[in-house]
PDB file of N, CA and C in Angstrom:
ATOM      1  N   UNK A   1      -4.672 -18.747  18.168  1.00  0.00           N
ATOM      2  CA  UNK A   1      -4.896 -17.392  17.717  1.00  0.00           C
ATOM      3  C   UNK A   1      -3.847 -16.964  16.683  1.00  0.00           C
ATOM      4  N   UNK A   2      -2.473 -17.382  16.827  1.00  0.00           N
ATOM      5  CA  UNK A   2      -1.670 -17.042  16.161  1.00  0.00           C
ATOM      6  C   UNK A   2      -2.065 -17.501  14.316  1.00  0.00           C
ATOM      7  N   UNK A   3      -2.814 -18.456  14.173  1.00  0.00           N
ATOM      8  CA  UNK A   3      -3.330 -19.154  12.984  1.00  0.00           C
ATOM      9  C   UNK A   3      -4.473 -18.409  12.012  1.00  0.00           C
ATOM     10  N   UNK A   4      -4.830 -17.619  13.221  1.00  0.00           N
ATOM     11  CA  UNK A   4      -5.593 -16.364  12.875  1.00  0.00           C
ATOM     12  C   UNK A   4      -4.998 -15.218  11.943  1.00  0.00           C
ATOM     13  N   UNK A   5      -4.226 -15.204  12.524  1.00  0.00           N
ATOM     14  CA  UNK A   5      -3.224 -13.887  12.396  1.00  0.00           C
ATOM     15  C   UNK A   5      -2.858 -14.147  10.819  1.00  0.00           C
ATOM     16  N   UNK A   6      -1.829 -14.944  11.578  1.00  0.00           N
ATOM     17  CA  UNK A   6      -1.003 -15.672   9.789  1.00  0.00           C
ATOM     18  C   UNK A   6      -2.042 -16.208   8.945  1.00  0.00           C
ATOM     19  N   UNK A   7      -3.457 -16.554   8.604  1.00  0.00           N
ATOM     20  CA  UNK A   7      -4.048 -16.703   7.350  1.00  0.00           C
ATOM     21  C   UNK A   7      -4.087 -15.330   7.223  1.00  0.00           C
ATOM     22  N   UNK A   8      -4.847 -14.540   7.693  1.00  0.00           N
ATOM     23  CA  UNK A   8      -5.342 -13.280   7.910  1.00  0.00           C
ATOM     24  C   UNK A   8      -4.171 -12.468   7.083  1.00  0.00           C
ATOM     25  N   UNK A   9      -2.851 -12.351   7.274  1.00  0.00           N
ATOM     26  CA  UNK A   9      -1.364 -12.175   6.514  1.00  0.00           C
ATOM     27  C   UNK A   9      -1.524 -12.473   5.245  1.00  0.00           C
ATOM     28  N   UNK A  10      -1.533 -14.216   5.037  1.00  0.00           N
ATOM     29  CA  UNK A  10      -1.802 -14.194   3.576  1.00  0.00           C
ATOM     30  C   UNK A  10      -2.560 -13.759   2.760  1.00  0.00           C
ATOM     31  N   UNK A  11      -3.923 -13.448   3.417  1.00  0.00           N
ATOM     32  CA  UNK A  11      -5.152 -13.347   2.719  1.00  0.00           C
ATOM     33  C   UNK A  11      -4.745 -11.473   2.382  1.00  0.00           C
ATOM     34  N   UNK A  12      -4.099 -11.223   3.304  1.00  0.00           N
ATOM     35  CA  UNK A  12      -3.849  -9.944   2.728  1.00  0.00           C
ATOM     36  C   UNK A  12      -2.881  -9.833   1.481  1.00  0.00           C
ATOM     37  N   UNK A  13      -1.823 -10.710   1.596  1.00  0.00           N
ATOM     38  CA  UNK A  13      -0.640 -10.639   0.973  1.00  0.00           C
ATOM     39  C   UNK A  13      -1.308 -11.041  -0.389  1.00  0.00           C
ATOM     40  N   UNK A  14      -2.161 -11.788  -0.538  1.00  0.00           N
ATOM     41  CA  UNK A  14      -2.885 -12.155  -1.892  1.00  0.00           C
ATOM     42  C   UNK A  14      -3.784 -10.973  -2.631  1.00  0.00           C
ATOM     43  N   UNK A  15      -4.331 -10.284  -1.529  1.00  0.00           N
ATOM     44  CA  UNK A  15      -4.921  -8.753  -1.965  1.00  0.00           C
ATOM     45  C   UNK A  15      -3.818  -7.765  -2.465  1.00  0.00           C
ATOM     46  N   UNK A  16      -2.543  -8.010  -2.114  1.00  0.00           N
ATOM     47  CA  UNK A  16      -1.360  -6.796  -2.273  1.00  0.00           C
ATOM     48  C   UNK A  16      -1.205  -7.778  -3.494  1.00  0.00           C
ATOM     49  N   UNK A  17      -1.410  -8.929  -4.086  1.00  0.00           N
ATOM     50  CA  UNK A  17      -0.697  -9.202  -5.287  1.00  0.00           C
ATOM     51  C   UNK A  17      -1.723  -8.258  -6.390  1.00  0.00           C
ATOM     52  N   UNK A  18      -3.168  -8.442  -6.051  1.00  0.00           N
ATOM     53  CA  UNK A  18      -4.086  -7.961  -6.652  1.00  0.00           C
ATOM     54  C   UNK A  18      -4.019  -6.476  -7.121  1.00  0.00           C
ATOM     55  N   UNK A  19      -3.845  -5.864  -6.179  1.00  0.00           N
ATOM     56  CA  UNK A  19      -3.074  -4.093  -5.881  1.00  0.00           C
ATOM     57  C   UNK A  19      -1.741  -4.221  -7.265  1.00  0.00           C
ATOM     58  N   UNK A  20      -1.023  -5.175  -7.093  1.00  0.00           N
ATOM     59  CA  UNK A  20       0.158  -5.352  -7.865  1.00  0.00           C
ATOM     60  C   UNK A  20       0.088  -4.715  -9.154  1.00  0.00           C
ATOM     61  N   UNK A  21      -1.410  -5.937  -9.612  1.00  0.00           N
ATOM     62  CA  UNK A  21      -1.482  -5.709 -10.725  1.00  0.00           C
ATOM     63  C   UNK A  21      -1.966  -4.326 -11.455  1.00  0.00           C
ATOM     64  N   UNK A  22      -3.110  -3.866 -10.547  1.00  0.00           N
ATOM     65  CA  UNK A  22      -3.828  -2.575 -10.992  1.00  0.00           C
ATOM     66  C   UNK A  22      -2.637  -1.689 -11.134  1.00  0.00           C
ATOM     67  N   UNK A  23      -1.559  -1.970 -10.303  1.00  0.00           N
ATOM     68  CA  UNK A  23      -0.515  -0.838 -10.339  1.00  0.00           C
ATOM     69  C   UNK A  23       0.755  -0.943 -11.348  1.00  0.00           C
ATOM     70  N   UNK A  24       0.879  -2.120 -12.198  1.00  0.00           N
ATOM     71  CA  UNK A  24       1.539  -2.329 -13.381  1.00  0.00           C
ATOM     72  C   UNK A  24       0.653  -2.389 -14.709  1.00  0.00           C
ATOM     73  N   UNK A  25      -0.522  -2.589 -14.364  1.00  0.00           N
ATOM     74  CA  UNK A  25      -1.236  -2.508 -15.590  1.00  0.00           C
ATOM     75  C   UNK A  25      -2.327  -1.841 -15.661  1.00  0.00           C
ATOM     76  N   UNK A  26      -2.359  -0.469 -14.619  1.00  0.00           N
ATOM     77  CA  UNK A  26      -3.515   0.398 -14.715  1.00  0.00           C
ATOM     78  C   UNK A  26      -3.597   1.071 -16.469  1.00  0.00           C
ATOM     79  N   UNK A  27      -4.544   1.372 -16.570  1.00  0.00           N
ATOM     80  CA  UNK A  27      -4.758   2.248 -17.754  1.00  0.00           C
ATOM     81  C   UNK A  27      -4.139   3.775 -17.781  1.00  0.00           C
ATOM     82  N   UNK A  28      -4.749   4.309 -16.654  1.00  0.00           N
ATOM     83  CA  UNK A  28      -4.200   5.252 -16.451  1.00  0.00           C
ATOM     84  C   UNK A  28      -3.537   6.286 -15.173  1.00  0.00           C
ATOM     85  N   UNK A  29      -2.474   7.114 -15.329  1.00  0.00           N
ATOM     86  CA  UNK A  29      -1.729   7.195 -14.052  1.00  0.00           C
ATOM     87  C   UNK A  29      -2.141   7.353 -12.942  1.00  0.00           C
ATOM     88  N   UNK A  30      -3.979   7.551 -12.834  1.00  0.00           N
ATOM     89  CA  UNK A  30      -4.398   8.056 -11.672  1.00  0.00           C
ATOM     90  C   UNK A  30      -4.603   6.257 -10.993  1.00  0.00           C
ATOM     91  N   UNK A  31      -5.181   4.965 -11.929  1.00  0.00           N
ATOM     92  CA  UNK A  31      -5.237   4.003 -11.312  1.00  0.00           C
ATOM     93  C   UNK A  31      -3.567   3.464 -10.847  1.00  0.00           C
ATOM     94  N   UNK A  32      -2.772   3.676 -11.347  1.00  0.00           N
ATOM     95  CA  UNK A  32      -1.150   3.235 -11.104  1.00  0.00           C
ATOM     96  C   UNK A  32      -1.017   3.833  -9.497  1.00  0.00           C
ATOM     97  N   UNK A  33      -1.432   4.948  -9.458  1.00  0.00           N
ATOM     98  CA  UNK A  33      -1.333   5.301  -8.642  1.00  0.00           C
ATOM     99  C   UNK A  33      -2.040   5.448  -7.206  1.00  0.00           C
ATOM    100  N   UNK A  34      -3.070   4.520  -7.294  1.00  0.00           N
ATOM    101  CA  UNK A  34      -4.094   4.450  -6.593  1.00  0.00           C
ATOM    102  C   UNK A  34      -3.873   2.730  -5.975  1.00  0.00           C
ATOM    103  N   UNK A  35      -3.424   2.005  -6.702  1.00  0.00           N
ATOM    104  CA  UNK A  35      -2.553   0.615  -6.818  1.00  0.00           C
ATOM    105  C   UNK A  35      -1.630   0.556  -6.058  1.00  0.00           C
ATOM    106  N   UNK A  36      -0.484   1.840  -6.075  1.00  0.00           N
ATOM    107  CA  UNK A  36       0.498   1.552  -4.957  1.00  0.00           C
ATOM    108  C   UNK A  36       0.474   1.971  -3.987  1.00  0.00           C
ATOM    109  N   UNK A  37      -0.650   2.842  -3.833  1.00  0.00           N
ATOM    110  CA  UNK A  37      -1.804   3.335  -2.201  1.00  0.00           C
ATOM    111  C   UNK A  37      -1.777   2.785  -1.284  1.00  0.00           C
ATOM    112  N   UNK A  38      -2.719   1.860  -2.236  1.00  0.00           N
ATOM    113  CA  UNK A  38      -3.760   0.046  -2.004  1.00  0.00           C
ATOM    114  C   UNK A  38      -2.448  -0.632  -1.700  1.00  0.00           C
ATOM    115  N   UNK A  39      -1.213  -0.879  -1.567  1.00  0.00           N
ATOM    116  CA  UNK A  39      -0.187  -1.789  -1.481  1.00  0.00           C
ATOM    117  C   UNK A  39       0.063  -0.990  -0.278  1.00  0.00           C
ATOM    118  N   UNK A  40       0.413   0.182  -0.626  1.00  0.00           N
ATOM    119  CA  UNK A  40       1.280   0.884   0.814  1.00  0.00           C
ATOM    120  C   UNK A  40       0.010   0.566   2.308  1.00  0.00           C
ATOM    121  N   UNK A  41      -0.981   0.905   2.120  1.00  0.00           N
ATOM    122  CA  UNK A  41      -1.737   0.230   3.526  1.00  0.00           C
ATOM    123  C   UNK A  41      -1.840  -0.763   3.875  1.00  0.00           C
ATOM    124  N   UNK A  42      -1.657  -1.475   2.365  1.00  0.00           N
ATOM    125  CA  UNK A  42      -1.696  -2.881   3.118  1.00  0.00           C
ATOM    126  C   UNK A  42      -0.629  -3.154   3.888  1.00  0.00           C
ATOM    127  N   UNK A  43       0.519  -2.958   3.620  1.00  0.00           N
ATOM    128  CA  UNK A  43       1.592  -3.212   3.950  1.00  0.00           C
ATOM    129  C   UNK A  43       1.846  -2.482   5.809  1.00  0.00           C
ATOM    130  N   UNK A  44       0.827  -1.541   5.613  1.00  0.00           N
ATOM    131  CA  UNK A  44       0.969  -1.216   7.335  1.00  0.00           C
ATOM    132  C   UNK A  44       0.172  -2.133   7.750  1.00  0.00           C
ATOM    133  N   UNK A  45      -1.054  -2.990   7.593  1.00  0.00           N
ATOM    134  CA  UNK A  45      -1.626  -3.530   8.347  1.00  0.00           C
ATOM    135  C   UNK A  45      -1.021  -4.754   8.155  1.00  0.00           C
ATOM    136  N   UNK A  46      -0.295  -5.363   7.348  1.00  0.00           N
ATOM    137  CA  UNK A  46       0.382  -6.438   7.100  1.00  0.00           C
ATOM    138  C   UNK A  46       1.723  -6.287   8.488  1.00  0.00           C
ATOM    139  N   UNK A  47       2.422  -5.468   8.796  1.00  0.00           N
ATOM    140  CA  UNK A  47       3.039  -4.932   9.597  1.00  0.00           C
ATOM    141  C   UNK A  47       2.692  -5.071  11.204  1.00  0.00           C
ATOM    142  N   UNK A  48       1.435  -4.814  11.193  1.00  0.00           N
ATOM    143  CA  UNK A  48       0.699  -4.992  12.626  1.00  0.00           C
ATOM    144  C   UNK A  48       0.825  -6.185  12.358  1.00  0.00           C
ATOM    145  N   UNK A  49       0.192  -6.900  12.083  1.00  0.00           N
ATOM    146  CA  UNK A  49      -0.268  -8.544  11.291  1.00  0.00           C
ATOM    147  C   UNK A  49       1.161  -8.964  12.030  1.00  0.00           C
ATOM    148  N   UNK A  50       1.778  -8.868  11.849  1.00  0.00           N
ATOM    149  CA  UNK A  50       3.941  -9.450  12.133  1.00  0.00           C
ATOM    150  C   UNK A  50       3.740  -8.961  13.698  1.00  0.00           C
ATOM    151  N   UNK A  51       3.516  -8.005  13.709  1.00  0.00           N
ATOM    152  CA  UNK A  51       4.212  -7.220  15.302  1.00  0.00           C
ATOM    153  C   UNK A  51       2.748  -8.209  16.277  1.00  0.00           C
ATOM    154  N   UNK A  52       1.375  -9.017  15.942  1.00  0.00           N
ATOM    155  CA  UNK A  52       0.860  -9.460  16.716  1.00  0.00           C
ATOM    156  C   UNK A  52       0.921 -10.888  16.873  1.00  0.00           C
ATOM    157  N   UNK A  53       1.779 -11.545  15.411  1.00  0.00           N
ATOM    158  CA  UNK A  53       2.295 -12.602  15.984  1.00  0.00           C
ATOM    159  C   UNK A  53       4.103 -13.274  16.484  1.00  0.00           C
ATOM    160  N   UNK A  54       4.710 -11.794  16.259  1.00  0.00           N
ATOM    161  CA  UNK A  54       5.964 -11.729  17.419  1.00  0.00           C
ATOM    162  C   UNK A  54       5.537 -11.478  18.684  1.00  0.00           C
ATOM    163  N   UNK A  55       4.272 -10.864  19.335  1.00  0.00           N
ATOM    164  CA  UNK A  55       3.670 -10.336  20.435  1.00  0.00           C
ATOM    165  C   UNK A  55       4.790  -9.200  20.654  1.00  0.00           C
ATOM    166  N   UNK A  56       4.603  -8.308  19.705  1.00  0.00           N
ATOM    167  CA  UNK A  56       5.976  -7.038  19.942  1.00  0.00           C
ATOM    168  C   UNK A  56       4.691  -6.146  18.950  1.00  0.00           C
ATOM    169  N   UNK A  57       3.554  -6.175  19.436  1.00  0.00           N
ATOM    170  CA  UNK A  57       2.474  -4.868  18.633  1.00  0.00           C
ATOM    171  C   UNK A  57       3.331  -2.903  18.720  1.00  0.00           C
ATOM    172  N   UNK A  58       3.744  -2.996  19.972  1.00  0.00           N
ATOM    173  CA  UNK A  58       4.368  -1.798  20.413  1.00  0.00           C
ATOM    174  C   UNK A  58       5.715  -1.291  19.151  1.00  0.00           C
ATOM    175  N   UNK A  59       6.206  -1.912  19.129  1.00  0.00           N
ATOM    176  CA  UNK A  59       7.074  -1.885  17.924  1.00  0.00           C
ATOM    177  C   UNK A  59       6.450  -1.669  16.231  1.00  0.00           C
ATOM    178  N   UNK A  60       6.168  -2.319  16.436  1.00  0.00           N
ATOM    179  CA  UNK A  60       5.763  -2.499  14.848  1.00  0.00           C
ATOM    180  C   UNK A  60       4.533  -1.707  14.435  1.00  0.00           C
ATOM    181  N   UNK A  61       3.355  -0.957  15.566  1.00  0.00           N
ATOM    182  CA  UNK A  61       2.776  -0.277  15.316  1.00  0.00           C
ATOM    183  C   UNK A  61       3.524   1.364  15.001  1.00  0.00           C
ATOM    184  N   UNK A  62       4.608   1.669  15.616  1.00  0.00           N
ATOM    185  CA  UNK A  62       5.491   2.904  15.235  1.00  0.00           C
ATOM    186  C   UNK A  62       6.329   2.627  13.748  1.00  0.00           C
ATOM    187  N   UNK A  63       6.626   1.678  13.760  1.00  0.00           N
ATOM    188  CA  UNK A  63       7.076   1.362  11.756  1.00  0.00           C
ATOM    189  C   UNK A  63       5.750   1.356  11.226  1.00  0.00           C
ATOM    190  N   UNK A  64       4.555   0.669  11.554  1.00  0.00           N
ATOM    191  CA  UNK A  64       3.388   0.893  10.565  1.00  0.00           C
ATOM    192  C   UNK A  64       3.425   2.197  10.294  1.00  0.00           C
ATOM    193  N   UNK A  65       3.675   3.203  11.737  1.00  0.00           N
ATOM    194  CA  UNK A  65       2.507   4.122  11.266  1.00  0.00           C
ATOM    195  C   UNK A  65       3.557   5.080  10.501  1.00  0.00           C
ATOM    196  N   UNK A  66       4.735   4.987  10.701  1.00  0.00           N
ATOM    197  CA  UNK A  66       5.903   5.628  10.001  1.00  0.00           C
ATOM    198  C   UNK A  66       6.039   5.361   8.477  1.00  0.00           C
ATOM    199  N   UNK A  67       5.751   3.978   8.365  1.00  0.00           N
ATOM    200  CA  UNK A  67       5.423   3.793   6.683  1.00  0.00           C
ATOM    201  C   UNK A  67       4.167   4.295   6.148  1.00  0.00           C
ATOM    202  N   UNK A  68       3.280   4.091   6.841  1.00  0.00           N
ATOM    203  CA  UNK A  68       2.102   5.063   6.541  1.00  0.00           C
ATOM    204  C   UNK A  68       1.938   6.397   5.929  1.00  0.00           C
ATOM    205  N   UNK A  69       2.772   6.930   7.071  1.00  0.00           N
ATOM    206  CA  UNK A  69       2.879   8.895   6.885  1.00  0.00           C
ATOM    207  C   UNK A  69       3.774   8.906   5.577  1.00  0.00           C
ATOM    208  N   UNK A  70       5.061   7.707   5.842  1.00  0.00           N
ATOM    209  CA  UNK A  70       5.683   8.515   4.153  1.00  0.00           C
ATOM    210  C   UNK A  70       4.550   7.268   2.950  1.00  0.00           C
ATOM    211  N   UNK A  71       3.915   6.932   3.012  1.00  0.00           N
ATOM    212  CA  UNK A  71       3.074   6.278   1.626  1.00  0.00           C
ATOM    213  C   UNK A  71       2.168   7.468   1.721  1.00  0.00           C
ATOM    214  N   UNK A  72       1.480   8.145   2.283  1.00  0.00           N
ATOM    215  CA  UNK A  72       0.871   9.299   1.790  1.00  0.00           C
ATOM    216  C   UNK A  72       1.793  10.688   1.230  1.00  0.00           C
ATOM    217  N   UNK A  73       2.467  10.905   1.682  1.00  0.00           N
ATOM    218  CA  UNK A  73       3.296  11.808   1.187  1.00  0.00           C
ATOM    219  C   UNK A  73       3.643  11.339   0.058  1.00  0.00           C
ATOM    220  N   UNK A  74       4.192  10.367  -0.267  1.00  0.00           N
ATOM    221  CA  UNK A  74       4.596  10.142  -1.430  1.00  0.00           C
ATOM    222  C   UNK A  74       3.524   9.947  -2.595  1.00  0.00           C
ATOM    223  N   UNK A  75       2.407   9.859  -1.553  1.00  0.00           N
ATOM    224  CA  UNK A  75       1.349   9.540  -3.681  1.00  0.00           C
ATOM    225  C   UNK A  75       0.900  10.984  -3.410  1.00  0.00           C
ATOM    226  N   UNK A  76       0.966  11.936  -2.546  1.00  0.00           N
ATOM    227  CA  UNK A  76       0.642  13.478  -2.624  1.00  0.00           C
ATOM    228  C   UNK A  76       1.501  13.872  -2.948  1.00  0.00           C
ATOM    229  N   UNK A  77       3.172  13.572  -3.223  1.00  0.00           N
ATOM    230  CA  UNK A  77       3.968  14.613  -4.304  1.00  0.00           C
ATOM    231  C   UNK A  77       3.904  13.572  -5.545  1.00  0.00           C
ATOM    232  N   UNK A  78       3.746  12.266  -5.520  1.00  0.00           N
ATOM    233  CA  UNK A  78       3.593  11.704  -7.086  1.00  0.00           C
ATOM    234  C   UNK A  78       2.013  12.422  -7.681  1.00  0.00           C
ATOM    235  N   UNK A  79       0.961  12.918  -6.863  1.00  0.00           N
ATOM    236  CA  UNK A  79      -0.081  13.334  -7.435  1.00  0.00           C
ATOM    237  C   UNK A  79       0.181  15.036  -8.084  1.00  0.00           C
ATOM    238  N   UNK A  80       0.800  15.991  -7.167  1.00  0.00           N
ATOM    239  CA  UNK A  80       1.232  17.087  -7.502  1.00  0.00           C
ATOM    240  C   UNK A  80       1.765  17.057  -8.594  1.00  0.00           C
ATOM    241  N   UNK A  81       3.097  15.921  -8.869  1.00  0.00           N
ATOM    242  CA  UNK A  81       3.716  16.148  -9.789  1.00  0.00           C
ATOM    243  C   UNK A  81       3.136  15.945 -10.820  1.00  0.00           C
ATOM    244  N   UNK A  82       2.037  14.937 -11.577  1.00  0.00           N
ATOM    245  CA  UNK A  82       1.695  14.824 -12.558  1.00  0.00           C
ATOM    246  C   UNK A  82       0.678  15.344 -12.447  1.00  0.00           C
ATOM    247  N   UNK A  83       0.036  16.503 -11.684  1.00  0.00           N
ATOM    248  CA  UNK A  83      -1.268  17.285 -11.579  1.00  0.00           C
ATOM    249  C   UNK A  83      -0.171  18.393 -12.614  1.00  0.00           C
ATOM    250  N   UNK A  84       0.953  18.829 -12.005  1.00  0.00           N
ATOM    251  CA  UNK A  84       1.805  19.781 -12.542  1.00  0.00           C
ATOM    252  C   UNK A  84       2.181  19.746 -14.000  1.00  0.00           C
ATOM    253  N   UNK A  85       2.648  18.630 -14.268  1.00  0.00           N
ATOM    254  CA  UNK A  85       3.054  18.042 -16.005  1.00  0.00           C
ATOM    255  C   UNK A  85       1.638  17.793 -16.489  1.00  0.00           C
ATOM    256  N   UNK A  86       0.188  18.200 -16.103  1.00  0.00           N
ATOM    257  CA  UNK A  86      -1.095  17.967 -17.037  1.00  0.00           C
ATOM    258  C   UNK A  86      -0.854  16.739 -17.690  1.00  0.00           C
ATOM    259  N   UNK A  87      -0.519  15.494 -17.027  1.00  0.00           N
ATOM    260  CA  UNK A  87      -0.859  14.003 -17.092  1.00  0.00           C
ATOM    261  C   UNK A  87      -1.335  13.295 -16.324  1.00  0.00           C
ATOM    262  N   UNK A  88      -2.201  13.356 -15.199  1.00  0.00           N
ATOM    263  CA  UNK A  88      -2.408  13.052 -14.909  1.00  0.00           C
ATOM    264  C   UNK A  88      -3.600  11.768 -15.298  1.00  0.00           C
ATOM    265  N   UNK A  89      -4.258  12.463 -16.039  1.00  0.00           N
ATOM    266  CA  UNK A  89      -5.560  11.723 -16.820  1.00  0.00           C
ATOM    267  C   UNK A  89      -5.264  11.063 -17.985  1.00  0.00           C
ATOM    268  N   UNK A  90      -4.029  11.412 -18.674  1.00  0.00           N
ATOM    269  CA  UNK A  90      -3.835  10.729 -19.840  1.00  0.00           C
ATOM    270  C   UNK A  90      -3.920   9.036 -20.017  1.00  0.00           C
ATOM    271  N   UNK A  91      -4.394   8.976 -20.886  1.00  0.00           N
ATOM    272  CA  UNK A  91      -4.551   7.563 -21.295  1.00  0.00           C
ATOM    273  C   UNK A  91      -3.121   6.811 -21.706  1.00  0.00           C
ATOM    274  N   UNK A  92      -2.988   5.557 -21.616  1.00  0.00           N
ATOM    275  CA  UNK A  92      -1.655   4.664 -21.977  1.00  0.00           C
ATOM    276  C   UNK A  92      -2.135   4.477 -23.494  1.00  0.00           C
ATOM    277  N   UNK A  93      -0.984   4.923 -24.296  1.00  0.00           N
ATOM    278  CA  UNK A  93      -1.518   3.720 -26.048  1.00  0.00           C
ATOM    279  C   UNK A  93      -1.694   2.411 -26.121  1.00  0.00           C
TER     280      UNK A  93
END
């Protein structure tokens, strides 16, 4: 089962490279920002993913969900803020 787990890890960790990219080479700030979303969840379920093959789920589900709460907060004041500076939509040259 544990073999489960750990492909299951990579196969994510290969989706967070994917996320990577949309989020260094989005067009525009709303995809940049939608990129490091897509990274921040993964990264909680990547998290469980660890805490079920240490068999320590109890742990690592309170850091998931703690990284969780601040990855939303943080793309809701990175969204405010450039809702605020009217860039949000702008295009890259």
């Amino acid at each position: 089962m544990n073999n489960v787990f750990l492909y299951s890890g990579l196969y994510l960790a290969f989706l967070m490279i994917l996320s990577l990219y949309r989020a260094l080479f989005g067009p525009t700030v709303v995809d940049r920002m939608i990129g490091v979303n897509a990274i921040g969840s993964k990264t909680a379920v990547l998290l469980i993913l660890i805490g079920l093959l240490y068999e320590r789920v109890d742990m690592f589900v309170d850091i998931a969900l703690a990284y969780a709460m601040l990855n939303f907060i943080a793309v809701l004041a990175a969204s405010r803020y450039f809702q605020k500076r009217k860039g949000l939509y702008d295009e890259m040259p």
